[in-house]
C-alpha atoms as a PDB file:
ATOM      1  CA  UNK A   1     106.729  96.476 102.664  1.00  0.00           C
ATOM      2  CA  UNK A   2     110.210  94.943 102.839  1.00  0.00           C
ATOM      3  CA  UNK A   3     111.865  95.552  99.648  1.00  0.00           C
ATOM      4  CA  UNK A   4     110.795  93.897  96.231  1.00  0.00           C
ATOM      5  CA  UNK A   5     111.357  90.282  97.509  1.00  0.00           C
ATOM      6  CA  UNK A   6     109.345  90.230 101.314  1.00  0.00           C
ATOM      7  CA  UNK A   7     109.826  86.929 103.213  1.00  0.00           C
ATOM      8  CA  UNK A   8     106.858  85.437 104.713  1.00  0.00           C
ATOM      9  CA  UNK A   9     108.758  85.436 108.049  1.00  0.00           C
ATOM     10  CA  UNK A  10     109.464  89.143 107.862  1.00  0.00           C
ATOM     11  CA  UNK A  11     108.290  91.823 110.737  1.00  0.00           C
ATOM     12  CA  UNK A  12     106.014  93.830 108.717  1.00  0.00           C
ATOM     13  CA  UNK A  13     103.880  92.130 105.972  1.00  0.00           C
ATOM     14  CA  UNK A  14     102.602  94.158 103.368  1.00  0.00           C
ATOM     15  CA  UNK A  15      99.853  91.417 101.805  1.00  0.00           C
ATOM     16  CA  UNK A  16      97.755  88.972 103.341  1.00  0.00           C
ATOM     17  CA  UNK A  17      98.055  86.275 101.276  1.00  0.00           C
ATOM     18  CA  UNK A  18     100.650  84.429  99.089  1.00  0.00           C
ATOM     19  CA  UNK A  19     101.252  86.946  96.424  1.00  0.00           C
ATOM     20  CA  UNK A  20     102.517  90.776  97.159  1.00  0.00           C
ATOM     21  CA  UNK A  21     101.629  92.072  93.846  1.00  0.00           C
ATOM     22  CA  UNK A  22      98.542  90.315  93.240  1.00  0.00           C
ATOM     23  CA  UNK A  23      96.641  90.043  97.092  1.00  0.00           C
ATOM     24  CA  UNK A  24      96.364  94.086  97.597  1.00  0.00           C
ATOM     25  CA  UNK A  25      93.731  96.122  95.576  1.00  0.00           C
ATOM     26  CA  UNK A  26      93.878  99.887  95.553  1.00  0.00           C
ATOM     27  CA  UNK A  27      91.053 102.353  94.676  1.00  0.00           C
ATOM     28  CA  UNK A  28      90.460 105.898  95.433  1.00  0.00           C
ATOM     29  CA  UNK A  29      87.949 107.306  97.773  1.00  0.00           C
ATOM     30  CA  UNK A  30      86.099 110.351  99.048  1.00  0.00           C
ATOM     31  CA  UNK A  31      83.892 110.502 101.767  1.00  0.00           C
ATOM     32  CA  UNK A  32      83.176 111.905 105.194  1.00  0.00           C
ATOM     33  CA  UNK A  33      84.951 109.436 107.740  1.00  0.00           C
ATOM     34  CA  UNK A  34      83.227 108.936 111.128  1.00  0.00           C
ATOM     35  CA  UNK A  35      86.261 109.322 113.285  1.00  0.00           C
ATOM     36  CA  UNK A  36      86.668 110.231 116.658  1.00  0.00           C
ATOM     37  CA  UNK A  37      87.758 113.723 116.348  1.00  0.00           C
ATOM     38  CA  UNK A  38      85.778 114.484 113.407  1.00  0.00           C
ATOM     39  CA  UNK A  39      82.292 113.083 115.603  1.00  0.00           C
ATOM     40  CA  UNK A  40      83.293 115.581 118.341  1.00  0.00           C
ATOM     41  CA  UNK A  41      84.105 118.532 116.024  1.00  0.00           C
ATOM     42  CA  UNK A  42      80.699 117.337 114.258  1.00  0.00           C
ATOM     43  CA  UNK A  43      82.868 117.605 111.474  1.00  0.00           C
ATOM     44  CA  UNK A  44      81.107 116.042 107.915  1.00  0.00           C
ATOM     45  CA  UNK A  45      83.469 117.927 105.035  1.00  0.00           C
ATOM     46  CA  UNK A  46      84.220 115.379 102.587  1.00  0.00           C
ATOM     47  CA  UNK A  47      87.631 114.087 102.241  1.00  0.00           C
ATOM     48  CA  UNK A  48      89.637 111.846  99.651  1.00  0.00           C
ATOM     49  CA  UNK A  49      91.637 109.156 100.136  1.00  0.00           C
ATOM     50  CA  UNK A  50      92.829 105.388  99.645  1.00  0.00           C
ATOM     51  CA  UNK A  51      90.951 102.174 100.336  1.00  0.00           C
ATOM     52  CA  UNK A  52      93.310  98.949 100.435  1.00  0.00           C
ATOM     53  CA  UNK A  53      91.525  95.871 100.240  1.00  0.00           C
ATOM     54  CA  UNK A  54      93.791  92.661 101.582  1.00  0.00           C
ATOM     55  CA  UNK A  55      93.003  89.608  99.571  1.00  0.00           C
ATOM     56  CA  UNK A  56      93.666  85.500  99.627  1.00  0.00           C
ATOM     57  CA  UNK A  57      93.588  85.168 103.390  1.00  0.00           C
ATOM     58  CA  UNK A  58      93.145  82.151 105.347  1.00  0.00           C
ATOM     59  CA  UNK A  59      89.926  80.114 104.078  1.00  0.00           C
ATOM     60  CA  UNK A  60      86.888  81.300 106.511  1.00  0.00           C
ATOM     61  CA  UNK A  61      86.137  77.957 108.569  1.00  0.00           C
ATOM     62  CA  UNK A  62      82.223  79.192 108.347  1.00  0.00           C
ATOM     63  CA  UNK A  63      82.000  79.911 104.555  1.00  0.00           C
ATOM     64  CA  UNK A  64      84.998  78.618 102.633  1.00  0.00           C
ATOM     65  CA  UNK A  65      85.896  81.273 101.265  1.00  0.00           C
ATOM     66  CA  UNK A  66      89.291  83.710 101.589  1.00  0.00           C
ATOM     67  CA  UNK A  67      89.398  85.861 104.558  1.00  0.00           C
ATOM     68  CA  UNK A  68      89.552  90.075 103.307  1.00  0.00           C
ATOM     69  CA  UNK A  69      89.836  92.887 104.848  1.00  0.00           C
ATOM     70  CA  UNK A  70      89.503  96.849 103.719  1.00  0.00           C
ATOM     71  CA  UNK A  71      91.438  99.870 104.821  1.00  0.00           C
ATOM     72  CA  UNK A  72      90.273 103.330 104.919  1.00  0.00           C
ATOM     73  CA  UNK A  73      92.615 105.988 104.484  1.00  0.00           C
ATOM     74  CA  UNK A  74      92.106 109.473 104.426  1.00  0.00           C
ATOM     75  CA  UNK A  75      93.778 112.158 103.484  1.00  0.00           C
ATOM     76  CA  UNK A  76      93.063 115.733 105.649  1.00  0.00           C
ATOM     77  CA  UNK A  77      95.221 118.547 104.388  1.00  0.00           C
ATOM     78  CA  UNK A  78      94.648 120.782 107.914  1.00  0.00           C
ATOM     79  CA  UNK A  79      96.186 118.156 110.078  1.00  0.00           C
ATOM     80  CA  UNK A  80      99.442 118.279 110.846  1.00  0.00           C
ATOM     81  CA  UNK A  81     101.698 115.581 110.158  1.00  0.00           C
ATOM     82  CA  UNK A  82     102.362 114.809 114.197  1.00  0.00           C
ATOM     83  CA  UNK A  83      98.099 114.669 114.426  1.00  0.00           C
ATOM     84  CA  UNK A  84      96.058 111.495 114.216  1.00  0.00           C
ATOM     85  CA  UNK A  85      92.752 110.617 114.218  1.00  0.00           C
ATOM     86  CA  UNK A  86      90.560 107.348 114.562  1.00  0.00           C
ATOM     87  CA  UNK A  87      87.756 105.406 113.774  1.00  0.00           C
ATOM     88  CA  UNK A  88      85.450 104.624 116.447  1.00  0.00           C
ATOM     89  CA  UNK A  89      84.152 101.409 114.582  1.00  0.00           C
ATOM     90  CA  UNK A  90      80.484 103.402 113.664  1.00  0.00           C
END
């Protein structure tokens, strides 16, 4: 985010709608994420994490309604910090 008082013109965005505090809704998770790595290690421990959900987006031409989106982040204590892994979209 860019400080306490982010400009909608800013390079990173940490909303996305109007309001910084209000537009972002955190809640923990646990689960076993189907990532690449973990699919080829046929890896299924579950892990915890973070799911942000983005709120008060740009009205949905098709339904009217706010455009959303969700985040998935998990935490894996055996990867190093360098390491990465990611979803395959399954």
């Amino acid at each position: 985010m860019d400080g306490s008082n982010p400009e909608v013109g800013a390079a990173c965005m940490g909303y996305s709608g109007g309001n910084v505090l209000d537009d972002i809704d955190t809640s923990e998770i646990s689960g076993a994420p189907m990532t690449k790595n973990r699919l080829e290690a046929a890896e299924t421990s579950i892990l915890n994490g973070v799911k942000l959900t983005y709120t008060n987006g740009e009205k949905c031409a098709a339904t009217g309604e706010p455009t959303k989106f969700s985040l998935n982040m998990y935490c894996n204590p055996d990867m190093e910090f360098t390491e990465y892994d990611f979803s395959l979209g399954v």
